[in-house]
Protein backbone atom coordinates (compact mmCIF):
# COMPACT_ATOMS: atom_id res chain seq x y z
CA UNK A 1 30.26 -2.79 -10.71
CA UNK A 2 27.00 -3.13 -12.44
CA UNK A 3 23.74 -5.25 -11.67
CA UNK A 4 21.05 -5.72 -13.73
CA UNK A 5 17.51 -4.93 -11.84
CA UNK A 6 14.34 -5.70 -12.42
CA UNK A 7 11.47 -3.02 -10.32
CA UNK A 8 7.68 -4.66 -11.11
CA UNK A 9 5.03 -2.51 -10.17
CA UNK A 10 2.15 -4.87 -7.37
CA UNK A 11 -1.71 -4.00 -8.67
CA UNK A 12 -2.05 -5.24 -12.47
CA UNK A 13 0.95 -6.94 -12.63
CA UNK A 14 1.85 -9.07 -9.88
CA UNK A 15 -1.96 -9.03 -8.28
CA UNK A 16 -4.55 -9.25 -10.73
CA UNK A 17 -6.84 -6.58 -9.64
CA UNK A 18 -10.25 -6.12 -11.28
CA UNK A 19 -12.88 -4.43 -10.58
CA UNK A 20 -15.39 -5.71 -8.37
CA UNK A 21 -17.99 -3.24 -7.58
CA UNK A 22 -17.87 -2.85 -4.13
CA UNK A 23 -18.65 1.16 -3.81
CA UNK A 24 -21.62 0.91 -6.35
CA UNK A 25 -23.12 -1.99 -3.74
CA UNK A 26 -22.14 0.48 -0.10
CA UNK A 27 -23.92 3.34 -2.54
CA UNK A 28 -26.86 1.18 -3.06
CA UNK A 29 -27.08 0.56 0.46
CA UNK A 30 -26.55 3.80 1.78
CA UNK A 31 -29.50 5.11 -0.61
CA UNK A 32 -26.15 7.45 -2.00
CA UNK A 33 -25.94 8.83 -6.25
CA UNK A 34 -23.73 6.25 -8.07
CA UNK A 35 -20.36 7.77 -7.51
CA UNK A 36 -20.48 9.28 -3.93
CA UNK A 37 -18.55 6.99 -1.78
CA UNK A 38 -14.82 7.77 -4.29
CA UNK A 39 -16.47 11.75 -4.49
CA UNK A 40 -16.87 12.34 -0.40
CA UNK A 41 -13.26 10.27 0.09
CA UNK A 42 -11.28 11.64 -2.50
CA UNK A 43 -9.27 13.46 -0.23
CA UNK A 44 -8.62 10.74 1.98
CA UNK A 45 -7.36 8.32 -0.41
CA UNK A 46 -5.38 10.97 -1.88
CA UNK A 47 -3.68 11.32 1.68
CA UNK A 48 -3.69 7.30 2.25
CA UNK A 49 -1.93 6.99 -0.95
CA UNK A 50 1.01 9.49 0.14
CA UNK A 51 0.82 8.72 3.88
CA UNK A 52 -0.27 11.84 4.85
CA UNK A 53 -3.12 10.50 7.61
CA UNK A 54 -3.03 6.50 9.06
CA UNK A 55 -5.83 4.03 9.48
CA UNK A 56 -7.59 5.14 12.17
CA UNK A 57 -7.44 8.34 10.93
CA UNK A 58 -9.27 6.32 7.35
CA UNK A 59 -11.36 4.90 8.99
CA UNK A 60 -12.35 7.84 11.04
CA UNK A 61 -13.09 9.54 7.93
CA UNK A 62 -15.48 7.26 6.68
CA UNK A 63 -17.26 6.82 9.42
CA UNK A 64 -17.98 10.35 9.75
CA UNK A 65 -18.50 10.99 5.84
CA UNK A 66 -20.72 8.25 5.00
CA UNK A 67 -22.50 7.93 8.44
CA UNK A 68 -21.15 4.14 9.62
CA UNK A 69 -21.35 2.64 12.32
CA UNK A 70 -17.75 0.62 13.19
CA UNK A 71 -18.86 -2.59 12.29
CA UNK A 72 -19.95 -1.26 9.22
CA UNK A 73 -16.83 0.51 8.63
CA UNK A 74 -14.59 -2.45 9.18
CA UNK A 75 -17.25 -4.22 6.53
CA UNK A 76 -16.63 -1.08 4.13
CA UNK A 77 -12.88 -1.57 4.87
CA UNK A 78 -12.83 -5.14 4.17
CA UNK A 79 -14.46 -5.12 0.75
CA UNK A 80 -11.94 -1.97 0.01
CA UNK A 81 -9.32 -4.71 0.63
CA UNK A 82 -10.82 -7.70 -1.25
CA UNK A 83 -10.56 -5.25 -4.40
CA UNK A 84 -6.92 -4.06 -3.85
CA UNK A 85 -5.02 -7.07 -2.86
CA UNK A 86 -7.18 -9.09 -5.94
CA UNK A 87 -5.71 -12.06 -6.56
CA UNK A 88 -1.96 -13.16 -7.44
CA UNK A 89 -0.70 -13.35 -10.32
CA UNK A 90 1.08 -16.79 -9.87
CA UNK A 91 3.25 -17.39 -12.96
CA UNK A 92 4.94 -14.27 -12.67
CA UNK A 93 5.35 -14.43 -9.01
CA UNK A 94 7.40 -18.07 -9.67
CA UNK A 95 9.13 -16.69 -12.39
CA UNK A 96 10.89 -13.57 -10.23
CA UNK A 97 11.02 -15.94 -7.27
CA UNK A 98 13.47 -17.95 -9.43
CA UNK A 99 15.60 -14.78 -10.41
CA UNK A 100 16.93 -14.54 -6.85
CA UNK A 101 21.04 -14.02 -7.41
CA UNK A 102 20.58 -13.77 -10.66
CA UNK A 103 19.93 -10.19 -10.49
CA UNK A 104 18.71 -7.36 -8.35
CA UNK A 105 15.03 -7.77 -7.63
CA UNK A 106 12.83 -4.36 -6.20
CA UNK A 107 8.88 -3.42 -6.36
CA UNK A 108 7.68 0.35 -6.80
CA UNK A 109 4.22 0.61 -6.30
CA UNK A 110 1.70 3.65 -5.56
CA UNK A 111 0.05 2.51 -2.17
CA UNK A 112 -2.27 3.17 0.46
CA UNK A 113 -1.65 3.29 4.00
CA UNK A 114 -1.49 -0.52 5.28
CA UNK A 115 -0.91 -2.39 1.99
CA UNK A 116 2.60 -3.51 3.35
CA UNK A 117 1.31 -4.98 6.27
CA UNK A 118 -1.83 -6.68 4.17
CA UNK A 119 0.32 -7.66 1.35
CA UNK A 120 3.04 -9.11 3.63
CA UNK A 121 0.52 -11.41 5.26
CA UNK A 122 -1.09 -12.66 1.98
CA UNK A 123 1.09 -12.71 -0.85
CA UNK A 124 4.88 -12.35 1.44
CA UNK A 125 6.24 -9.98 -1.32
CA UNK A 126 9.33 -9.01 1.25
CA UNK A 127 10.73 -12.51 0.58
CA UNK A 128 10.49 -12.26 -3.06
CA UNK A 129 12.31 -9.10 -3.49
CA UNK A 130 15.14 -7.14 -2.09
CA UNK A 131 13.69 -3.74 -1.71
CA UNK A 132 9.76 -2.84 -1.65
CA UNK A 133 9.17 0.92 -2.46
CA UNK A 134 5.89 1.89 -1.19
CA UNK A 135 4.31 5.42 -2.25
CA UNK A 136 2.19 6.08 1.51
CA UNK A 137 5.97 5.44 2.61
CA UNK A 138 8.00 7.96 0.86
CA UNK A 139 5.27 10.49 0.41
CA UNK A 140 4.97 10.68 -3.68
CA UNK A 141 3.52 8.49 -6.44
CA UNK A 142 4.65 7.36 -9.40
CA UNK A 143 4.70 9.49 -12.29
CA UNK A 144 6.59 11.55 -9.91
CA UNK A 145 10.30 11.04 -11.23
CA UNK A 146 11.74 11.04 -7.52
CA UNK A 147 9.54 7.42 -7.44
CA UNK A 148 11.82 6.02 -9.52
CA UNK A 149 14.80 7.99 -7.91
CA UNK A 150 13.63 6.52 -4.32
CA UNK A 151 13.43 2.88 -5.65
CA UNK A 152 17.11 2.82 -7.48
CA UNK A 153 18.45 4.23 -4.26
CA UNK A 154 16.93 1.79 -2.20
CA UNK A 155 18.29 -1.08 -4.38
CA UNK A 156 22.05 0.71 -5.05
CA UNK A 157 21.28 0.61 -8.86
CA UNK A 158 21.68 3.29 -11.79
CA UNK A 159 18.31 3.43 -13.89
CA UNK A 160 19.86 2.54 -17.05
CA UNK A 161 20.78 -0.96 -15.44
CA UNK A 162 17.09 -1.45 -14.65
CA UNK A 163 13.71 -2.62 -16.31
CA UNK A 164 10.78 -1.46 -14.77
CA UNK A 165 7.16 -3.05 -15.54
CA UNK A 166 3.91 -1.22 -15.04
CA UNK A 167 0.38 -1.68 -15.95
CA UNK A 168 -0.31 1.86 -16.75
CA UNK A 169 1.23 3.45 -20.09
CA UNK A 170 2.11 7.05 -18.19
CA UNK A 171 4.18 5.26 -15.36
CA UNK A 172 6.60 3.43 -18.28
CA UNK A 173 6.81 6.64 -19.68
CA UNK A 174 7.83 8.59 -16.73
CA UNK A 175 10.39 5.91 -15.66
CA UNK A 176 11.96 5.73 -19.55
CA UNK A 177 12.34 9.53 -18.93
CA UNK A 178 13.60 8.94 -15.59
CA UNK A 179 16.71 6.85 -17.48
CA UNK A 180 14.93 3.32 -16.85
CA UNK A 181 14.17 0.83 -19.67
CA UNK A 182 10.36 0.00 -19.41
CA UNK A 183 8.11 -2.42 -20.29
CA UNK A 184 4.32 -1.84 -20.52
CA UNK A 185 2.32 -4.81 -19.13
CA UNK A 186 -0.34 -6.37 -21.30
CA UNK A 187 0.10 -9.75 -20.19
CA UNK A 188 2.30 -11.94 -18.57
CA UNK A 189 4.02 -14.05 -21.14
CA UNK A 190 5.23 -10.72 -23.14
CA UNK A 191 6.34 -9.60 -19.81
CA UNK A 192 8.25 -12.60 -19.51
CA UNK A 193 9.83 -12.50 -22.54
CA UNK A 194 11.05 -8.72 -21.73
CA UNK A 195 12.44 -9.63 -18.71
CA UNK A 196 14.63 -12.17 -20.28
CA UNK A 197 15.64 -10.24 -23.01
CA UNK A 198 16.71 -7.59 -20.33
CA UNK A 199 18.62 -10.21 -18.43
CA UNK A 200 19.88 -11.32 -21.38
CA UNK A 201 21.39 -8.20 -22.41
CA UNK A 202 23.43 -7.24 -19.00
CA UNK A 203 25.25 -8.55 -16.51
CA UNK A 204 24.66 -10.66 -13.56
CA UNK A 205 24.77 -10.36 -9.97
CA UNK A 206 27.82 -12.32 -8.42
CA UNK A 207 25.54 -14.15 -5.29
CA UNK A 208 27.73 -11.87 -2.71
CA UNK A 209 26.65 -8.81 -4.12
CA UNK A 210 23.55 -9.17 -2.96
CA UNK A 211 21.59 -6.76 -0.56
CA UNK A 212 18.74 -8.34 1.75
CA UNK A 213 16.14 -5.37 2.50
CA UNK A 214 12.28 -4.71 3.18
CA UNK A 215 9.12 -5.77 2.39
CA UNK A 216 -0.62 0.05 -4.60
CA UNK A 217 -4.02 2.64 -5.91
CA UNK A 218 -7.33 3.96 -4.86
């Protein structure tokens, strides 16, 4: 039996995400050269993003690398947060929320270590969707093909049945050439409009096919 699917990527599509400035204001206070704070943790969000080291092990990090105090790196970690999680993208949000039976619903999103937990809380993505594919949780990031390969597993899908939507012009590209159809995200009435199209175009879920499952990037 076919479904069709719908994967949405999380930062730039279903959070809003912009920048906010947060490492140019720890550099000014730290007396550090604009672009320190990303150059001395570059390794460590590389790691966060695959889930290579934890939180404490993050924050350990930065304590040691940019000479904080704990309070100061739980401030630190707090405005990393405010700029990740952003804010939601609420018409798109009610618009998948009202797909559910219609067709298979999954996000694939590159991560870093504790965005389930943090997105759970605020934006309670696990009830919107069947399956959330996390890249700190399987260990590889999208353009990586076996991204895409993880996420159609997890939702019991073939790629061809499934439109994925990205912010970021080499992710659709690596999931068309993965067998996915993809849609780039400029904003969110186009991306409507291709996800009805899609819908349009394939079947639907019967309500008892249905799988219940789980729940970016620096």
């Amino acid at each position: 039996m076919t479904a069709t699917c719908i994967v949405l990527d999380i930062g730039g599509v279903l959070e809003f995400t912009p920048r906010t400035g947060w490492a140019g204001r720890w550099e000014e206070r730290l007396g550090l050269p604009p672009g320190s704070v990303h150059e001395r943790l570059d390794d460590v969000w590389r790691a966060g993003r695959v889930g290579r080291i934890g939180e404490r092990e993050v924050h350990g990090h930065v304590a040691a690398r940019l000479g904080l105090g704990a309070a100061e790196v739980d401030a630190f970690m707090s405005d990393l947060w405010a700029e990740y999680l952003g804010t939601p993208n609420e018409e798109l949000i009610a618009y998948v929320r009202g797909l559910r039976g219609r067709c298979r619903l999954g996000i694939l999103s590159n991560s870093f270590v504790g965005a389930r937990e943090r997105e759970a809380a605020r934006y309670r993505f696990h009830e919107l969707v069947e399956q959330i594919v996390y890249s700190h949780e399987i260990g590889v990031e999208k353009p990586d093909p076996r991204a895409f390969d993880a996420v159609c597993a997890a939702l019991a899908v073939r790629p061809e049945e499934c439109l994925f939507v990205d912010d970021v012009a080499a992710h659709v590209e690596a999931a068309r050439a993965a067998g996915m159809q993809a849609h780039l995200f400029e904003d969110t009435g186009g991306t409507l409009t291709r996800i009805a199209a899609h819908l349009d175009a394939g079947p639907s879920l019967p309500a008892a096919g249905r799988r219940p499952g789980g729940a970016r990037g620096l």
